[in-house]
Protein backbone atom coordinates (compact mmCIF):
# COMPACT_ATOMS: atom_id res chain seq x y z
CA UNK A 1 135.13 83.94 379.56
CA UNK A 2 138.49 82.83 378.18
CA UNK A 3 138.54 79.29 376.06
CA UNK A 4 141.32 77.53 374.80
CA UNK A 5 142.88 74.19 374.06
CA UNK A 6 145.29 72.09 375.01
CA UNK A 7 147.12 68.96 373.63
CA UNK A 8 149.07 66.60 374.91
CA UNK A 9 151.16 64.08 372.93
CA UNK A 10 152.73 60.89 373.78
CA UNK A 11 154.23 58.45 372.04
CA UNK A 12 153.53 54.63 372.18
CA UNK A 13 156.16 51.91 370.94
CA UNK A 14 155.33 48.44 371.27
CA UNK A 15 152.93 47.43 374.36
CA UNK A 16 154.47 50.39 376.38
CA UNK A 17 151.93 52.83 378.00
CA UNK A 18 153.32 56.34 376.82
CA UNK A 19 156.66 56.46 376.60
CA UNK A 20 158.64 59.56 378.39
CA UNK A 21 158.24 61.67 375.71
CA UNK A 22 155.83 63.68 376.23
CA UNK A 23 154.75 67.10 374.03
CA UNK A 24 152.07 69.87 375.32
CA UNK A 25 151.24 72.13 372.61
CA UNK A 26 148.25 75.22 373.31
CA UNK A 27 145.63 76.68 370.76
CA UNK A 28 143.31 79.31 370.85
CA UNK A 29 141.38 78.33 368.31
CA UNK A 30 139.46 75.29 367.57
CA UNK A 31 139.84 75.99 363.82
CA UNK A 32 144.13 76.21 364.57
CA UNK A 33 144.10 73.10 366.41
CA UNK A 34 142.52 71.23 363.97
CA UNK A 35 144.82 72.54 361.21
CA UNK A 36 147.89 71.30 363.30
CA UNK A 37 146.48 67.72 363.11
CA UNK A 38 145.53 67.63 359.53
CA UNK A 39 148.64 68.97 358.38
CA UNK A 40 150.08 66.91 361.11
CA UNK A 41 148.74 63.60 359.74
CA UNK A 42 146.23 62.58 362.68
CA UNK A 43 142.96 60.77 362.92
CA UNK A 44 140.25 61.00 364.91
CA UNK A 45 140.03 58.36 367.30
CA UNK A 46 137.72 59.20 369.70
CA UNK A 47 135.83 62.89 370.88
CA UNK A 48 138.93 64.13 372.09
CA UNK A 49 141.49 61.51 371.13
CA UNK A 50 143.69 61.39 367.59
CA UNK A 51 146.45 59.35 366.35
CA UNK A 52 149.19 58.95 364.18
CA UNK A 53 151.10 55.91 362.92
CA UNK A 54 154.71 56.76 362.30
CA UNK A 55 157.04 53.66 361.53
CA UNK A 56 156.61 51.63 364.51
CA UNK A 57 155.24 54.34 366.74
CA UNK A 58 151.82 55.33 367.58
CA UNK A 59 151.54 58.77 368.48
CA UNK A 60 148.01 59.86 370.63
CA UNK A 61 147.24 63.33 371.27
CA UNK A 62 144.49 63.85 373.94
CA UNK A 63 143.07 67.49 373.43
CA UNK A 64 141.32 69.14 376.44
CA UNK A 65 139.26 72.26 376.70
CA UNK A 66 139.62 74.70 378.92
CA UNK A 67 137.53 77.62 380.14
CA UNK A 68 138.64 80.61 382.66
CA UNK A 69 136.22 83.22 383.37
């Protein structure tokens, strides 16, 4: 069986639901994808929500994991 993760960003200006840009980034490791936030400058929100505040944006990635056998 086959893990990996996947991220998706959005970005939130205002009281707008996520705007149209939209990023998907994939990790095989748990250990990489939590690099990418640090360095990134995101904090964990919730179990598989993080965010970033950037000017008058609000960035929210949502990671997911997935498992194919």
């Amino acid at each position: 069986m086959t893990k990996f993760f996947m991220m998706n960003i959005c970005i939130k200006t205002d009281n707008l639901e996520c705007g149209e840009t939209n990023e998907e980034k994939v990790f095989e490791k748990k250990s990489e994808l939590k690099e990418y936030l640090k360095n990134e400058g995101y904090y964990k929100e919730s179990k598989y929500q993080y965010i970033k505040m950037h000017e008058e944006s609000i960035y929210i990635a949502t990671v997911e994991k997935i498992k194919v056998k």
